[in-house]
Protein backbone atom coordinates (compact mmCIF):
# COMPACT_ATOMS: atom_id res chain seq x y z
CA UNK A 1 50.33 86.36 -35.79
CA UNK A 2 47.29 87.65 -33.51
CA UNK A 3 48.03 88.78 -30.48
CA UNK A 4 45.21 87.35 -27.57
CA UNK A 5 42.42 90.25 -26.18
CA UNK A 6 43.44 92.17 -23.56
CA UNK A 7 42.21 91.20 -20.41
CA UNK A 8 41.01 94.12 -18.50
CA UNK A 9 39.57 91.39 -15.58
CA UNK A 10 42.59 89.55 -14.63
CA UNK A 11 42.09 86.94 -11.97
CA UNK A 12 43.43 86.70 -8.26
CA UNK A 13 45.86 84.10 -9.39
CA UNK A 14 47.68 86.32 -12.10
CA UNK A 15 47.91 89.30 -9.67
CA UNK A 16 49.31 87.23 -7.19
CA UNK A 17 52.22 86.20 -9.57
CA UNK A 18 52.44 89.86 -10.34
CA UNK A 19 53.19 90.48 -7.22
CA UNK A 20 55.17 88.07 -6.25
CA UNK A 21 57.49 88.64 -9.22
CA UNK A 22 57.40 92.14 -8.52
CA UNK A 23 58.83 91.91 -5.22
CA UNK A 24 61.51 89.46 -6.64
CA UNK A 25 63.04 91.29 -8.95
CA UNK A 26 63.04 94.80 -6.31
CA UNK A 27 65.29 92.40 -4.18
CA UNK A 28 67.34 91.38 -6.95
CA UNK A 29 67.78 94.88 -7.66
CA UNK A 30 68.14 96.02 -3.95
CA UNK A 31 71.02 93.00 -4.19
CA UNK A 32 72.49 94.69 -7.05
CA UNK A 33 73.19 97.57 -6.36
CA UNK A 34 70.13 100.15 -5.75
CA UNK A 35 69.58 101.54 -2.18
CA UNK A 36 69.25 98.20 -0.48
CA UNK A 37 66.97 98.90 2.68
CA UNK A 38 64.03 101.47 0.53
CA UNK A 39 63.66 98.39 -2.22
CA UNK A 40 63.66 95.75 0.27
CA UNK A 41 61.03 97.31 2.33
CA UNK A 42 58.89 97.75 -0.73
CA UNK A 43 60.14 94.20 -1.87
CA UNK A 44 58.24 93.08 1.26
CA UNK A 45 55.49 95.41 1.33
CA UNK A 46 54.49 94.60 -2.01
CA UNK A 47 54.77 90.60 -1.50
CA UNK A 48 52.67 90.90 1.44
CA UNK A 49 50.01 93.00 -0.16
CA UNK A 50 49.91 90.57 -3.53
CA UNK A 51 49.30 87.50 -1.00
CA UNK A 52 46.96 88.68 1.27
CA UNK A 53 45.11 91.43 -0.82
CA UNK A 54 46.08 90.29 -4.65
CA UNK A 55 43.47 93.07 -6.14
CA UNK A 56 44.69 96.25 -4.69
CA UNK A 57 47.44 95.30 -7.33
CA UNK A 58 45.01 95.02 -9.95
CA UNK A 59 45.21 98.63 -11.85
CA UNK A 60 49.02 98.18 -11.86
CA UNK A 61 49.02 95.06 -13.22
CA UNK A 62 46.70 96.51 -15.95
CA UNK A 63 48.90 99.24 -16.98
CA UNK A 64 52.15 97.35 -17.19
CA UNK A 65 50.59 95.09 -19.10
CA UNK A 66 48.23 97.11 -21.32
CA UNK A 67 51.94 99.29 -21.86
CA UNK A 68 53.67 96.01 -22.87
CA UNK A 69 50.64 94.84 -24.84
CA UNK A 70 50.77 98.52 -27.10
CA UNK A 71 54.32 97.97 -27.15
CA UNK A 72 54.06 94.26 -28.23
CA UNK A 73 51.79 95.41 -31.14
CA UNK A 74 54.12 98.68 -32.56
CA UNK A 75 56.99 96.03 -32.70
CA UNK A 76 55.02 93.42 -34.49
CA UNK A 77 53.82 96.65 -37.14
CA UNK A 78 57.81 97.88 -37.34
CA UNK A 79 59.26 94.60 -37.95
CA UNK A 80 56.80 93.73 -40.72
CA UNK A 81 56.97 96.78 -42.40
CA UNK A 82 60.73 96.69 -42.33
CA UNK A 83 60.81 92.80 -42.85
CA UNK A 84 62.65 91.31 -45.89
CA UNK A 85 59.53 88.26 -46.29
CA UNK A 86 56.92 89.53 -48.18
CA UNK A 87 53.74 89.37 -46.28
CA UNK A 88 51.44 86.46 -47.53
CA UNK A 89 48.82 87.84 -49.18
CA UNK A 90 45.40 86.00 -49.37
CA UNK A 91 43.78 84.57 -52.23
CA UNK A 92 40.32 85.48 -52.19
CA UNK A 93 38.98 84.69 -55.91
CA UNK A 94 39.74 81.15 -55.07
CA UNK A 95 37.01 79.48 -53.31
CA UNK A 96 36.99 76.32 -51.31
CA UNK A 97 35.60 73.25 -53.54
CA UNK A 98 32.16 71.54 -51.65
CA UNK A 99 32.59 67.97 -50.54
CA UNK A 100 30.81 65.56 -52.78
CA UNK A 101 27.70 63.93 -50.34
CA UNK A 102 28.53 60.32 -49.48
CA UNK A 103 25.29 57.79 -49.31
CA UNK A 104 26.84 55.21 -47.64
CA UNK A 105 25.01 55.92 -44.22
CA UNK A 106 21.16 54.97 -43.82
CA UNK A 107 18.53 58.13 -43.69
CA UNK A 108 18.31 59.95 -40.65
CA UNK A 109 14.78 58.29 -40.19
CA UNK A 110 15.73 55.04 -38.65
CA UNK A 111 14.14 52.82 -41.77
CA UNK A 112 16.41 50.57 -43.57
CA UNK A 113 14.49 50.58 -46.66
């Protein structure tokens, strides 16, 4: 498995999402349990900001994700080194077999003879 490039650029859309998810789960969590009126103001702060201004958010958004994405790859590196599958291993003294040319197509040149 190959994990996509980073994407150090991310576009207005994505940061609006961010943002908007962001400010979700703070209410959830002001909801649940956290000091309701602090997370709901920043709930709301940040929603505003991600809609009106999504690329203030953008360095954020960059190291969340670029966090995630390192932890994402030290996972993927643990669980194959302590996986029970073998990893496949590729055969590279076996090389692919050329086509054999077909001649059932005129020449290139437009003649038929």
């Amino acid at each position: 498995m190959h994990f996509p490039p980073f994407d150090w650029n991310p576009p207005r859309r994505q940061l609006r999402q961010f943002a908007w998810g962001t400010a979700l789960f703070l209410a959830v969590l002001s909801w649940a349990g956290g000091p309701p009126l602090a997370l709901r103001l920043t709930a709301a702060f940040l929603f505003a900001l991600g809609t009106v201004l999504p690329g203030v958010l953008r360095w954020p958004y960059v190291a969340l994700l670029y966090v995630l994405y390192l932890m994402g790859r030290l996972f993927h590196r643990v669980s194959r080194t302590f996986s029970t599958y073998p990893a496949r291993k590729q055969n590279t003294s076996r090389q692919a077999k050329p086509l054999p040319e077909q001649h059932d197509r005129s020449s290139a040149t437009g003649t038929h003879g």
